[in-house]
Protein backbone atom coordinates (compact mmCIF):
# COMPACT_ATOMS: atom_id res chain seq x y z
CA UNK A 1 166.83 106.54 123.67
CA UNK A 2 163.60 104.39 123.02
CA UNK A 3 160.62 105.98 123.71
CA UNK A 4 159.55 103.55 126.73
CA UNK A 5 162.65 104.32 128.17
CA UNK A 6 163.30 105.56 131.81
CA UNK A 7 166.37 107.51 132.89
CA UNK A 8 167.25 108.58 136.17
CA UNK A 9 167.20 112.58 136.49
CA UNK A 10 168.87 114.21 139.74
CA UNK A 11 167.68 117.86 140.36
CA UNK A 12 167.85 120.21 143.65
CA UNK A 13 164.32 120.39 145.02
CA UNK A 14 163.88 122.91 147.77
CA UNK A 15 167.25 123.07 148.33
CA UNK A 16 167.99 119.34 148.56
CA UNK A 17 169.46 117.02 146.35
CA UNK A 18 167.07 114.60 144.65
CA UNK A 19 166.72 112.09 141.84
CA UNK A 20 164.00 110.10 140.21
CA UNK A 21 163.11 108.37 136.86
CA UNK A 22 161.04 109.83 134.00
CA UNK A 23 160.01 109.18 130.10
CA UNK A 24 161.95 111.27 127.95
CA UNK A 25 158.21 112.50 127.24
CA UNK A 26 157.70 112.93 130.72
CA UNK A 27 156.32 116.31 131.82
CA UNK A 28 158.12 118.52 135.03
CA UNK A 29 154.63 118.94 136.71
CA UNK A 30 153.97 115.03 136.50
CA UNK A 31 157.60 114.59 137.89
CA UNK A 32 157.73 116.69 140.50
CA UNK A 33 154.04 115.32 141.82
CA UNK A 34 154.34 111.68 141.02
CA UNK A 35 157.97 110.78 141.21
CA UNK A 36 159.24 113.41 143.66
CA UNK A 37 156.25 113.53 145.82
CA UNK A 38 155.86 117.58 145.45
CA UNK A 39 151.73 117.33 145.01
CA UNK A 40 151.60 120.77 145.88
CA UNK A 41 152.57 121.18 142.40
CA UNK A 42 148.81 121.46 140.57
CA UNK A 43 147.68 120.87 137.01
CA UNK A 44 144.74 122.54 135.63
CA UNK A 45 145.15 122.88 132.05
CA UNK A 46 148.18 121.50 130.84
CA UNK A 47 148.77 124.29 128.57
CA UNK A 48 150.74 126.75 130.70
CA UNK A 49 147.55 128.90 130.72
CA UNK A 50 146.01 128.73 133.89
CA UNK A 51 149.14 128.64 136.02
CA UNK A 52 148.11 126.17 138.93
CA UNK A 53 151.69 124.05 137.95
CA UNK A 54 153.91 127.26 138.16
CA UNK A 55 157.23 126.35 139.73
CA UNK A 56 160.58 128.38 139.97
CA UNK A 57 163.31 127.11 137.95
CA UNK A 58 166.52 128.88 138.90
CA UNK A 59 164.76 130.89 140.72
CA UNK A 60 162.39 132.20 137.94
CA UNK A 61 158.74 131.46 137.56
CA UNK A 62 158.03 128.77 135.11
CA UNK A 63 155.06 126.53 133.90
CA UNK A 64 155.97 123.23 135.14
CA UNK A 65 153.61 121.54 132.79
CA UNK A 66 155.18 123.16 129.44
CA UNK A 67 158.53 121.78 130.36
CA UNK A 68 159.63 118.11 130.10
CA UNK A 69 161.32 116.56 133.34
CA UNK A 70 164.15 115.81 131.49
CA UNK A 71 165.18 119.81 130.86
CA UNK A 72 164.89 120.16 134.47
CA UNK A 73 168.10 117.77 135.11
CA UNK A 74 170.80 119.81 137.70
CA UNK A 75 168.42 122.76 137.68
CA UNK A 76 167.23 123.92 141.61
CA UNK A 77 163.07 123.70 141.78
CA UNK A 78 161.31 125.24 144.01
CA UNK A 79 157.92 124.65 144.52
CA UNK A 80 155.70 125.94 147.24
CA UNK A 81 156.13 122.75 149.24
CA UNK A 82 159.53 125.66 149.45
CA UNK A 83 157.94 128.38 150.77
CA UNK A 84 157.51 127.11 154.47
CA UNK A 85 161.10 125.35 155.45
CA UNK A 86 160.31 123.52 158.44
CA UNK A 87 156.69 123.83 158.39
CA UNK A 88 157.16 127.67 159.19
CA UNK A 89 154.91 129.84 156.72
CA UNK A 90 156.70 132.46 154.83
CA UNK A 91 155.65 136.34 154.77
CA UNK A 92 153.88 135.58 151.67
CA UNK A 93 151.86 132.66 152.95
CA UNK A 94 150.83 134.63 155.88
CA UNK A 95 149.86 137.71 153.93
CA UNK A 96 147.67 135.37 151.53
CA UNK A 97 145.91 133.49 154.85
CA UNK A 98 145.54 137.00 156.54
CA UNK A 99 143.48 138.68 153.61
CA UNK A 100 141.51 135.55 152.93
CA UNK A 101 143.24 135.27 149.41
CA UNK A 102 142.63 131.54 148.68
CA UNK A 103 139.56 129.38 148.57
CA UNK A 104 139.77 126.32 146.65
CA UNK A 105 142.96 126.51 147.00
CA UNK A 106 143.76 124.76 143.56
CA UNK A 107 145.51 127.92 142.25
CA UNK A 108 146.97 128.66 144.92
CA UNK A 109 150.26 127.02 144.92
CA UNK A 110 151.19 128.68 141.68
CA UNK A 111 149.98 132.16 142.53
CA UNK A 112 152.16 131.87 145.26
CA UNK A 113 154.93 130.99 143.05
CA UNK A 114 154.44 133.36 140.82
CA UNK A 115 154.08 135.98 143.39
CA UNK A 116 157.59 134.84 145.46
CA UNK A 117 159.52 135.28 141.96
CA UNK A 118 157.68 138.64 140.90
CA UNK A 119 158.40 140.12 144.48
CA UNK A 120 162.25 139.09 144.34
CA UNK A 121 162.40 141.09 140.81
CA UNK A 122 160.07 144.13 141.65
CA UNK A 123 159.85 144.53 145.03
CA UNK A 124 157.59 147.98 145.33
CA UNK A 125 155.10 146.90 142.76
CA UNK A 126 151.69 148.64 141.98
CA UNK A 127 148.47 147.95 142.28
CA UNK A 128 148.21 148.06 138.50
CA UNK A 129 151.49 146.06 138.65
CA UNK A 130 150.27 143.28 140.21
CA UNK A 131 147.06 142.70 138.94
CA UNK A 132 149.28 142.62 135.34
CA UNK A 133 151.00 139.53 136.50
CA UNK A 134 148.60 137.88 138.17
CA UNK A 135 146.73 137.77 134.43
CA UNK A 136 148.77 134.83 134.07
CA UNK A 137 146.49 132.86 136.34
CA UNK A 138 142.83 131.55 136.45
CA UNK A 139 141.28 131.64 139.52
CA UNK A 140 137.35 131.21 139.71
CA UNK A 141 137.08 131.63 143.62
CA UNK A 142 139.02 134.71 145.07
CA UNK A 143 138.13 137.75 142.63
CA UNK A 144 142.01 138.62 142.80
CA UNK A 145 141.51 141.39 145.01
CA UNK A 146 142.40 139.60 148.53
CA UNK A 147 145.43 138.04 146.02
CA UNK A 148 146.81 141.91 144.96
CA UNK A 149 146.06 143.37 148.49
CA UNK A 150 148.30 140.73 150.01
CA UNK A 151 151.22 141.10 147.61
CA UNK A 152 151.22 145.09 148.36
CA UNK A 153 150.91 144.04 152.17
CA UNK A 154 153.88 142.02 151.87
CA UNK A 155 155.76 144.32 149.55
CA UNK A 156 154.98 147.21 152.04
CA UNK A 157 156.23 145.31 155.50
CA UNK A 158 159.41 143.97 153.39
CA UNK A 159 160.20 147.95 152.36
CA UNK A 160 159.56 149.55 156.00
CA UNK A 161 161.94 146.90 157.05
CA UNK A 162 164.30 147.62 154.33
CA UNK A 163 163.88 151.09 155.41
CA UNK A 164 164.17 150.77 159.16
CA UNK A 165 167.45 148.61 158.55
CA UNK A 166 166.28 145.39 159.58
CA UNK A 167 166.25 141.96 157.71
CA UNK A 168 162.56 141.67 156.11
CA UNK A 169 161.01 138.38 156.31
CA UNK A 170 161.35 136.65 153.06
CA UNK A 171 160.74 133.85 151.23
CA UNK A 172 163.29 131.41 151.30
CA UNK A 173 166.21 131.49 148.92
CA UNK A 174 167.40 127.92 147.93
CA UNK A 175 170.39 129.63 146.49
């Protein structure tokens, strides 16, 4: 393939089917915001240090601006455009607007990302715990602390309904 050429790329976004066309060059979080129309996909530093562009990729946390668009071809994406299905906030996004645990807002999407997939894997984390993967993401505006104490808020309703038997609210799973 040239280097100026396009090729069409079909991946599941959210849980639905969609294509678009990208350089072989092309980057995921350039993609997903400019082809696909996902803007709440962020880039800050285009180094996969700051974490604004993180993504799930099979339902992991990834760094949507360290992978190329191409890689992502019949992979599910979920970006936080994800996280509130029919314009219904999740636990998570609640938790963050309850304890104030945004400002700017850049950052945001990406914590939240992060967050969704650390919560599926570890789901009584630590204060300690969290903070520790959170240090994967720059945010000049929040402190982290309104970030952590959501994240134990959430983890803490989703056990004592684990515990009482019911169905905790969760994220949504585009599996």
């Amino acid at each position: 393939m040239r280097r100026d050429e396009r090729r069409c790329i079909s991946v599941t976004l959210n849980g639905r089917q969609r294509s678009g066309w990208c350089e072989s060059r092309e980057l995921l979080s350039d993609f997903l915001r400019h082809e696909l129309g996902a803007t709440g996909t962020h880039v800050g530093c285009e180094h996969g240090v700051c974490g604004a562009c993180t993504v799930q990729v099979d339902g992991v946390a990834a760094r949507s601006c360290l992978m190329l668009a191409v890689q992502a071809e019949d992979r599910r994406i979920d970006t936080v455009e994800g996280l509130a299905p029919d314009h219904q906030l999740g636990d998570l996004q609640l938790a963050f607007r309850r304890h104030h645990a945004l400002q700017c807002g850049f950052c945001t999407a990406g914590i939240l990302m992060s967050c969704a997939d650390y919560l599926q894997r570890v789901p009584d984390p630590t204060e300690a715990q969290v903070r520790e993967m959170l240090s994967g993401h720059i945010c000049r505006c929040t402190g982290y602390t309104p970030i952590v104490a959501a994240v134990l808020d959430v983890a803490a309703a989703r056990a004592q309904a684990r515990q009482a038997g019911a169905q905790p609210a969760k994220e949504p799973s585009h599996a």
